[in-house]
PDB file of N, CA and C in Angstrom:
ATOM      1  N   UNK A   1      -3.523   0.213 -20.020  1.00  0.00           N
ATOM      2  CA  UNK A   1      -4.739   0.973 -19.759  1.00  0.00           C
ATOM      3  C   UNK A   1      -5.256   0.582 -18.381  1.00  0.00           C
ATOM      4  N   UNK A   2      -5.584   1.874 -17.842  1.00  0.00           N
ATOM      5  CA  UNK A   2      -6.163   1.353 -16.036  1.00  0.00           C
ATOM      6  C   UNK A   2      -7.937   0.803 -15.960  1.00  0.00           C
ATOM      7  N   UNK A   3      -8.212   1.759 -17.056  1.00  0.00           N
ATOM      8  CA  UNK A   3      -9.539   1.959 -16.777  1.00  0.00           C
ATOM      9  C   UNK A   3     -10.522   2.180 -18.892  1.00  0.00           C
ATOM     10  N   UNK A   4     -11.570   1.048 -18.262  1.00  0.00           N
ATOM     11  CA  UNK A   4     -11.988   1.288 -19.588  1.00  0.00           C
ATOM     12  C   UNK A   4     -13.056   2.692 -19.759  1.00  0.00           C
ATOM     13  N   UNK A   5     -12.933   3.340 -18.426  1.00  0.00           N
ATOM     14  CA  UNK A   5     -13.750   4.436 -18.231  1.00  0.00           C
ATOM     15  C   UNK A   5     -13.270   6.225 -19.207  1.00  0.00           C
ATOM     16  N   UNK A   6     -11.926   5.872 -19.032  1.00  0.00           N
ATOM     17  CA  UNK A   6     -10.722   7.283 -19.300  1.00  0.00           C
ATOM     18  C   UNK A   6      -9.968   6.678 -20.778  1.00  0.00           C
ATOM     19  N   UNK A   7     -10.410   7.449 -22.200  1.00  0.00           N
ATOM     20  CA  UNK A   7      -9.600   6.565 -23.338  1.00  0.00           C
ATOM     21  C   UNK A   7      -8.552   7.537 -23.275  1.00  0.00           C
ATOM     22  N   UNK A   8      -7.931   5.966 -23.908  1.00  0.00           N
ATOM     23  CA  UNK A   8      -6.508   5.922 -24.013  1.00  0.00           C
ATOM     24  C   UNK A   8      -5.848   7.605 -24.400  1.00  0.00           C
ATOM     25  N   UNK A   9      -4.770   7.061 -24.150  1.00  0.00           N
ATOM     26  CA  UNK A   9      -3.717   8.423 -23.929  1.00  0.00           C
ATOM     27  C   UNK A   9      -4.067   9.947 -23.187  1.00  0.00           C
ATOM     28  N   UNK A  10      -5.014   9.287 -22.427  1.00  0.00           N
ATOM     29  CA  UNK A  10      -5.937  10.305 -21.728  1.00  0.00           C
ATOM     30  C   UNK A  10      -5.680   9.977 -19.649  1.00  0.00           C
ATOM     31  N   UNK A  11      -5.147  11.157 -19.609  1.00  0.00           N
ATOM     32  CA  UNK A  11      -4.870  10.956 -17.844  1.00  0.00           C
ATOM     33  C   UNK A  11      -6.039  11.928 -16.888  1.00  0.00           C
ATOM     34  N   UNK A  12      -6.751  11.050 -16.222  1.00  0.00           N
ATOM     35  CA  UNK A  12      -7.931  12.012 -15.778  1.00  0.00           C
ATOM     36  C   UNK A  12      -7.324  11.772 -14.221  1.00  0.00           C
ATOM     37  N   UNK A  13      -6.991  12.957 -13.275  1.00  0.00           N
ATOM     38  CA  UNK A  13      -6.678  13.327 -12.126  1.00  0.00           C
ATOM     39  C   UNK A  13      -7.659  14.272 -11.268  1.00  0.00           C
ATOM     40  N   UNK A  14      -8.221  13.783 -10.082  1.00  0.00           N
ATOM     41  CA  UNK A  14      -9.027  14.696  -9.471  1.00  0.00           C
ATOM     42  C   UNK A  14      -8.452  15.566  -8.536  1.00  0.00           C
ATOM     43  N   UNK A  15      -9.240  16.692  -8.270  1.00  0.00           N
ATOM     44  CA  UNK A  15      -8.457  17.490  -7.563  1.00  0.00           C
ATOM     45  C   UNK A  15      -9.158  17.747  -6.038  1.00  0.00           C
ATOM     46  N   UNK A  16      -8.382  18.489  -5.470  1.00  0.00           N
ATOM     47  CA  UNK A  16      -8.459  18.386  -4.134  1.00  0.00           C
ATOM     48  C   UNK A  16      -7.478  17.406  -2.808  1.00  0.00           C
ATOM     49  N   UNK A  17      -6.673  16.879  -3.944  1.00  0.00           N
ATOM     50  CA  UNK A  17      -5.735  16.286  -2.355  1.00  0.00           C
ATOM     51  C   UNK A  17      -4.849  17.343  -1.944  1.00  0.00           C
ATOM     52  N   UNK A  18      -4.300  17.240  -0.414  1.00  0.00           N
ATOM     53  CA  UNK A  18      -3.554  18.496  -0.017  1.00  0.00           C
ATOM     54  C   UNK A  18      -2.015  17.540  -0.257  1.00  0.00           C
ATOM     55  N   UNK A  19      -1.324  18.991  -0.151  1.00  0.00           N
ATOM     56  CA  UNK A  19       0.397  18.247  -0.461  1.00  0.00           C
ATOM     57  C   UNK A  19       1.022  17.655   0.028  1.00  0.00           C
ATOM     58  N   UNK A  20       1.429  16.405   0.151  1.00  0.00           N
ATOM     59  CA  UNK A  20       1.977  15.768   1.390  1.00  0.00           C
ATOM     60  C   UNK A  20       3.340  15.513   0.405  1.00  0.00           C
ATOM     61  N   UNK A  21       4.321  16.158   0.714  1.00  0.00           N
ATOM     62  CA  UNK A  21       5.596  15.529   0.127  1.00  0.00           C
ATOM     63  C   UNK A  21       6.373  14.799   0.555  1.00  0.00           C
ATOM     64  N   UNK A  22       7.385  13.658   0.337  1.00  0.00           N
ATOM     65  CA  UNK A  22       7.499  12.763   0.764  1.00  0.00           C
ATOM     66  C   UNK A  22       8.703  12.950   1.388  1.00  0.00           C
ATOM     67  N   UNK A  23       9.304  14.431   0.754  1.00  0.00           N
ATOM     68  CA  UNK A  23      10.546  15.069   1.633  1.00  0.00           C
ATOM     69  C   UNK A  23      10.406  16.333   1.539  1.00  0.00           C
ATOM     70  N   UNK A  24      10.636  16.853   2.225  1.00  0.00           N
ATOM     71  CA  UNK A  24       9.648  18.750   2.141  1.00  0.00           C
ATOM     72  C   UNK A  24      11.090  19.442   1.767  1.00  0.00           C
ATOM     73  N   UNK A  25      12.093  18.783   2.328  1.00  0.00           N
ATOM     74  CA  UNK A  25      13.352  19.739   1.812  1.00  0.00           C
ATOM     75  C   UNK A  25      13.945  19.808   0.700  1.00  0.00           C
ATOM     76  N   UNK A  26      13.412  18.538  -0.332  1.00  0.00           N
ATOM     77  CA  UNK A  26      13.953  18.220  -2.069  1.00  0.00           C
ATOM     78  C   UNK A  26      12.406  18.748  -2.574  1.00  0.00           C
ATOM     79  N   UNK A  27      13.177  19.950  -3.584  1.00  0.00           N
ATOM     80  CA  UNK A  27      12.167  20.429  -4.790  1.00  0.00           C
ATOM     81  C   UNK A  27      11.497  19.626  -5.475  1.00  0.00           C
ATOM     82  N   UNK A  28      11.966  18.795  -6.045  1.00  0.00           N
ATOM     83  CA  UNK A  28      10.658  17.909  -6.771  1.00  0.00           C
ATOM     84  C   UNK A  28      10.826  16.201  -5.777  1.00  0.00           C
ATOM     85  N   UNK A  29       9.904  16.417  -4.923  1.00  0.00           N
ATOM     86  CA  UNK A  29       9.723  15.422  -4.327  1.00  0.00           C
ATOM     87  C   UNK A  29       8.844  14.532  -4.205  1.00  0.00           C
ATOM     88  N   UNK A  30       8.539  13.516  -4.108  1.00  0.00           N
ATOM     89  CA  UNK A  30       6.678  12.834  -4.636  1.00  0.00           C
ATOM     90  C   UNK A  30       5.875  13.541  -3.391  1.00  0.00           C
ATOM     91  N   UNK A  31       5.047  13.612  -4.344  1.00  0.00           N
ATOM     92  CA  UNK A  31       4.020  13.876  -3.601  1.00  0.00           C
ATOM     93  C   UNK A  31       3.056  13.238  -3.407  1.00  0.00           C
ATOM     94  N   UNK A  32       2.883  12.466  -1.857  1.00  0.00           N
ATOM     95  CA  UNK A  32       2.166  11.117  -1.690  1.00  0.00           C
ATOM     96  C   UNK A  32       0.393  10.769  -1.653  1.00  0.00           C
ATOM     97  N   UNK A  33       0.395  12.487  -2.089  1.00  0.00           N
ATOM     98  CA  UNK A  33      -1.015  12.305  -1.844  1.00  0.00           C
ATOM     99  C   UNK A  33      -1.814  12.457  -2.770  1.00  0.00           C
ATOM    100  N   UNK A  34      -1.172  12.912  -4.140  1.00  0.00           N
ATOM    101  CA  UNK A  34      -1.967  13.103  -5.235  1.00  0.00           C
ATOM    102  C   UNK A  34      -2.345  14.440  -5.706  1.00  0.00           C
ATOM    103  N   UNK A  35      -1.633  15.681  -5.218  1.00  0.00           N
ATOM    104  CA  UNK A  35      -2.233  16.910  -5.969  1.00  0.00           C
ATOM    105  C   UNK A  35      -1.726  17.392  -6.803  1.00  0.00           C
ATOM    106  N   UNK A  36      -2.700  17.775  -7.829  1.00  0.00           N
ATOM    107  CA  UNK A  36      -2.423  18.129  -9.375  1.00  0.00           C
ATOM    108  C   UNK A  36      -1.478  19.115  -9.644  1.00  0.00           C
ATOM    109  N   UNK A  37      -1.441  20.195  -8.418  1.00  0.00           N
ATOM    110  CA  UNK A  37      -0.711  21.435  -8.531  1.00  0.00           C
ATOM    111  C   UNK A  37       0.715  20.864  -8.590  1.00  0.00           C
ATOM    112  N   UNK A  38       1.462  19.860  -8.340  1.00  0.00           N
ATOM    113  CA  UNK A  38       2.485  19.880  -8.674  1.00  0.00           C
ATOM    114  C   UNK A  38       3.026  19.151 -10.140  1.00  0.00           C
ATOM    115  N   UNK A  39       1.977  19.023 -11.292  1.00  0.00           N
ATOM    116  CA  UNK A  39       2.131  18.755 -12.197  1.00  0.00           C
ATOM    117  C   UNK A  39       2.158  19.997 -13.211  1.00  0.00           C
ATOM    118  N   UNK A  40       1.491  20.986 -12.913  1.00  0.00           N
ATOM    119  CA  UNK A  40       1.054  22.439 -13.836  1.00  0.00           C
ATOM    120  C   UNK A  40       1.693  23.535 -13.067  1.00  0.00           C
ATOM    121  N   UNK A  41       1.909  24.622 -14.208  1.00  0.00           N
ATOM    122  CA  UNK A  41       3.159  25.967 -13.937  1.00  0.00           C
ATOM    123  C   UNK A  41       1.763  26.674 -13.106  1.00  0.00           C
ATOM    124  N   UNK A  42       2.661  27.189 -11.956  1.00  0.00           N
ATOM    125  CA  UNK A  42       1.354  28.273 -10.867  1.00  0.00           C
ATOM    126  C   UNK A  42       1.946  29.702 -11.928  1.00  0.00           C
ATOM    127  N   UNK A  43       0.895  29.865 -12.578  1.00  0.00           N
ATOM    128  CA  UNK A  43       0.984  30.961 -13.197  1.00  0.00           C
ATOM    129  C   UNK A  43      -0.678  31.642 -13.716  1.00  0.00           C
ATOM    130  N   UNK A  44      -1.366  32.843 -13.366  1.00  0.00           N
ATOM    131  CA  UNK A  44      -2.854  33.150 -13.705  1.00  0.00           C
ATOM    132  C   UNK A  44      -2.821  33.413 -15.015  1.00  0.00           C
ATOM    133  N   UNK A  45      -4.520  33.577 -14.969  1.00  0.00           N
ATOM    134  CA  UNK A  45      -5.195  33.590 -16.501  1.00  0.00           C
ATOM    135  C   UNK A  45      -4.578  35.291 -16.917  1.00  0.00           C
ATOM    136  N   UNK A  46      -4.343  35.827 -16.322  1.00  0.00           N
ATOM    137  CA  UNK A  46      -4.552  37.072 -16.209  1.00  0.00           C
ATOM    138  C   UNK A  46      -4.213  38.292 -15.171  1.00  0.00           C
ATOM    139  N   UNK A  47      -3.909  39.461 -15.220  1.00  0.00           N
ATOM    140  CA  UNK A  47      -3.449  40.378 -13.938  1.00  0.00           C
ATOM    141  C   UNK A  47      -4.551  40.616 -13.106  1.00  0.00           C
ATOM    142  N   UNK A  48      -6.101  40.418 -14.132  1.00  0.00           N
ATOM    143  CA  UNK A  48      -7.089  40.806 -13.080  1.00  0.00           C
ATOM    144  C   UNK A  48      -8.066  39.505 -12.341  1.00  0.00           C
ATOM    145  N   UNK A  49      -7.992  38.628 -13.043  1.00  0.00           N
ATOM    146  CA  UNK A  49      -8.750  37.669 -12.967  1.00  0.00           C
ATOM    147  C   UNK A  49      -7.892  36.406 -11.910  1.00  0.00           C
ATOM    148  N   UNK A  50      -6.987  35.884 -12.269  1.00  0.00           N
ATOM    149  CA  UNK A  50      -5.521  35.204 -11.806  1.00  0.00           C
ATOM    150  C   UNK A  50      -6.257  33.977 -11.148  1.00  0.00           C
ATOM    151  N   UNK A  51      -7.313  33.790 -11.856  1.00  0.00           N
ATOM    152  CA  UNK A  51      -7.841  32.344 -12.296  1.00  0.00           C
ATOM    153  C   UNK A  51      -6.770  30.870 -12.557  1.00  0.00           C
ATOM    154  N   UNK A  52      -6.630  29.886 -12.402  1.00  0.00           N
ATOM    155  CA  UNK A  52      -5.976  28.816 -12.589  1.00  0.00           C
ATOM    156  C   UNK A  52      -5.942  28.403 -14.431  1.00  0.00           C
ATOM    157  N   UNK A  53      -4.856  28.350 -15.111  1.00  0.00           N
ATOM    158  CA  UNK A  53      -4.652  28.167 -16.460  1.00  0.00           C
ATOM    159  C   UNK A  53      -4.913  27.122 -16.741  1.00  0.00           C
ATOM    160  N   UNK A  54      -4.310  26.015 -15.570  1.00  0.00           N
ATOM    161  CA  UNK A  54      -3.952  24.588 -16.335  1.00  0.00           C
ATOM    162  C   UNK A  54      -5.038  23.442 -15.976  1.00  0.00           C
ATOM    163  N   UNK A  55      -5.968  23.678 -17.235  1.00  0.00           N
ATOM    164  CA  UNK A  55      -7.322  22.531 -17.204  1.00  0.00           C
ATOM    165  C   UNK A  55      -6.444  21.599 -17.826  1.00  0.00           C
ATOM    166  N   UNK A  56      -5.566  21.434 -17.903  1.00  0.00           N
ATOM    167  CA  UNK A  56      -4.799  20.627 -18.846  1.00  0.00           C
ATOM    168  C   UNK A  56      -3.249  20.545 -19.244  1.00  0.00           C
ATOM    169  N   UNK A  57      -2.484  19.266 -19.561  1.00  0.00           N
ATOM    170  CA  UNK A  57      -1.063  19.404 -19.277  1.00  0.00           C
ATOM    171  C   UNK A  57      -0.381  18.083 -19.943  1.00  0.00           C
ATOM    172  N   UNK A  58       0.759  18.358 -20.183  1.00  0.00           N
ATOM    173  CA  UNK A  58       1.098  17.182 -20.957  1.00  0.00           C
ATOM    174  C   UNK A  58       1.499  16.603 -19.727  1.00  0.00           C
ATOM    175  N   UNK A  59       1.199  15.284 -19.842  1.00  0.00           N
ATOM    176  CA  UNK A  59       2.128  14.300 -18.717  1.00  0.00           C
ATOM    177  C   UNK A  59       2.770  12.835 -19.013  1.00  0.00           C
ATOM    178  N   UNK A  60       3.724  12.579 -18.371  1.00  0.00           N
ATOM    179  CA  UNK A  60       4.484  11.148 -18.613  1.00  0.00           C
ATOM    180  C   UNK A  60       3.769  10.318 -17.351  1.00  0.00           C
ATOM    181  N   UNK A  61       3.669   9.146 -17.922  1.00  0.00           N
ATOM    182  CA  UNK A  61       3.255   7.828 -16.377  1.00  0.00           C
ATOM    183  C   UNK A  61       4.197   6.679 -16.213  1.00  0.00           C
ATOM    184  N   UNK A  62       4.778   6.457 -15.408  1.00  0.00           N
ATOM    185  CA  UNK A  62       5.349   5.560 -15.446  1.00  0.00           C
ATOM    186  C   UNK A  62       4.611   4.648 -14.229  1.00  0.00           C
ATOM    187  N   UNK A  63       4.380   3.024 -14.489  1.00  0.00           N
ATOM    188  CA  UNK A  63       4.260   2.501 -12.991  1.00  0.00           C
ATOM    189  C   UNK A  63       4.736   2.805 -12.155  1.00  0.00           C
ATOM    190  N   UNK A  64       4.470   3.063 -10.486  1.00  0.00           N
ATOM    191  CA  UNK A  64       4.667   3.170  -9.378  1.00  0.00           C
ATOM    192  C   UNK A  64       5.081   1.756  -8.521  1.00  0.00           C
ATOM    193  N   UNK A  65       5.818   1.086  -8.863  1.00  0.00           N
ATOM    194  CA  UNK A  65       6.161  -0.592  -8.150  1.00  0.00           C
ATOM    195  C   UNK A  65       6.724  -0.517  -6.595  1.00  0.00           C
ATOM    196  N   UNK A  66       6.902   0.768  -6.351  1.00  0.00           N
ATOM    197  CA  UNK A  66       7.867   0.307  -4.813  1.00  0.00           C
ATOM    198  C   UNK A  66       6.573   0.203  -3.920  1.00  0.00           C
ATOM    199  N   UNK A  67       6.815   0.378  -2.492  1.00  0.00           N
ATOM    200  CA  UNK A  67       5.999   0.446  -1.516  1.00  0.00           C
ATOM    201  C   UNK A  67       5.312   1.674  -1.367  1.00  0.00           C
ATOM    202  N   UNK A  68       3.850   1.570  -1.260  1.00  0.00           N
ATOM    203  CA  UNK A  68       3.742   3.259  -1.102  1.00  0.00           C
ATOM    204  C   UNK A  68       3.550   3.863   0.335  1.00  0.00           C
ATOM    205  N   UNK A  69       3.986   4.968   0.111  1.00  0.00           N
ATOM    206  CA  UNK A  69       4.436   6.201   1.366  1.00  0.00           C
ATOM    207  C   UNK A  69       3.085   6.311   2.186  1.00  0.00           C
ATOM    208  N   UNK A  70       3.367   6.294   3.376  1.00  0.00           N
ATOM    209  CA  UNK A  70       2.217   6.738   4.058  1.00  0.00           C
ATOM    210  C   UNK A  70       1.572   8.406   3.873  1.00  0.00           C
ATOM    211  N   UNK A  71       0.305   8.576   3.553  1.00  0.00           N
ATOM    212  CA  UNK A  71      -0.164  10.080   3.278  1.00  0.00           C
ATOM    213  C   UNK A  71      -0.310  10.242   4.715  1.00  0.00           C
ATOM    214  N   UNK A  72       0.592  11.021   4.843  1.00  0.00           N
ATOM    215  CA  UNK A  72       0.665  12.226   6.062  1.00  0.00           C
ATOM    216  C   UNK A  72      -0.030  13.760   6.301  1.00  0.00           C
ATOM    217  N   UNK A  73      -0.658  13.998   5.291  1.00  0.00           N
ATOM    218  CA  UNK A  73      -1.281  15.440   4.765  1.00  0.00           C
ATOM    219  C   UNK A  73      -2.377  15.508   5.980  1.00  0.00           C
ATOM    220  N   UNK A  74      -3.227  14.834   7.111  1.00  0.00           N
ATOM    221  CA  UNK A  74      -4.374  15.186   7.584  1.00  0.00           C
ATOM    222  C   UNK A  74      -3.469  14.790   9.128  1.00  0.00           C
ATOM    223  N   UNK A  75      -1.807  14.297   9.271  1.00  0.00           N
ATOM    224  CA  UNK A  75      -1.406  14.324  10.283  1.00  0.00           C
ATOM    225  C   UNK A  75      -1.476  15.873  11.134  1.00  0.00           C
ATOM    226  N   UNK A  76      -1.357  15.922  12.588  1.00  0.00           N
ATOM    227  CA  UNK A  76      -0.540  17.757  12.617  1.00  0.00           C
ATOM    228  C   UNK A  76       0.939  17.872  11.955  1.00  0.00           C
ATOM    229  N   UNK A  77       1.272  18.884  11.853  1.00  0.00           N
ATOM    230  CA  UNK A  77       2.870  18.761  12.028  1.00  0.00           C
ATOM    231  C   UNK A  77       3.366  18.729  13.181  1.00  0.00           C
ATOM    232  N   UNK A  78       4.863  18.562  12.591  1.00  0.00           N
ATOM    233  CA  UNK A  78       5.945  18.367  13.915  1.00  0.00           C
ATOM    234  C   UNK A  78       5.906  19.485  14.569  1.00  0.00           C
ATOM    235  N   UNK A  79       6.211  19.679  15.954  1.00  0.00           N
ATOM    236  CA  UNK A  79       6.807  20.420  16.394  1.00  0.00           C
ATOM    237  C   UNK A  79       8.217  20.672  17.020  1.00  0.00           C
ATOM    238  N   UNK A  80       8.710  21.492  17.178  1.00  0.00           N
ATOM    239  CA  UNK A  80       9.886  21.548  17.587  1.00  0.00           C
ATOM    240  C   UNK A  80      10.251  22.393  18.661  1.00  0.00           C
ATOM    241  N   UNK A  81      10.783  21.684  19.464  1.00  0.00           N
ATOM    242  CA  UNK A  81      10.985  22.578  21.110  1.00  0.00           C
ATOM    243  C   UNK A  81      11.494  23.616  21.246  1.00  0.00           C
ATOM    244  N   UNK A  82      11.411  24.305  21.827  1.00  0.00           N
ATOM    245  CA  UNK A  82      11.815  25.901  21.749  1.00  0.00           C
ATOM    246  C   UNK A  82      11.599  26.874  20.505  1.00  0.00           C
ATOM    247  N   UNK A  83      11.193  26.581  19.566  1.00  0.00           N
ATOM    248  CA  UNK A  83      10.765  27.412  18.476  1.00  0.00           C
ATOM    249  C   UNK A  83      10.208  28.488  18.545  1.00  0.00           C
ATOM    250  N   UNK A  84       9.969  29.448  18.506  1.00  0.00           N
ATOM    251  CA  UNK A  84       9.299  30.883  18.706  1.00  0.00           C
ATOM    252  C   UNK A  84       8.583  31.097  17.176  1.00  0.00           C
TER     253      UNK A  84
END
């Protein structure tokens, strides 16, 4: 248990970090910064509404033991020379 604030078997995640992946070219890649959207299916409430579904989601935790990744999300990006 992390926190005697959140009971047990209960994962409380805030939202609002932007995506920083830790390799942009592998599909499921960590994402170093913490956003929820890559835990829940992007799919709407609805055709008219297309509201966000997932207040909620099953999830697995495992400790995180290695070194952690620098969040890069508020860097610019790269650029690349001659690009059009």
């Amino acid at each position: 248990r992390f926190s005697e604030d959140v009971r047990p078997g209960v994962v409380q995640l805030a939202t609002g970090a932007w995506y920083d992946p830790e390799n942009p070219a592998e599909a499921k890649s960590l994402d170093k910064h913490g956003n929820p959207n890559v835990l829940t299916i992007d799919k709407g409430t609805s055709q008219l509404g297309q509201g966000p579904i997932a207040h909620s989601a099953l999830v697995e935790i495992d400790k995180f033991e290695d070194n952690l990744p620098e969040v890069t999300a508020h860097k610019p990006p790269t650029f690349i020379d001659g690009a059009n």
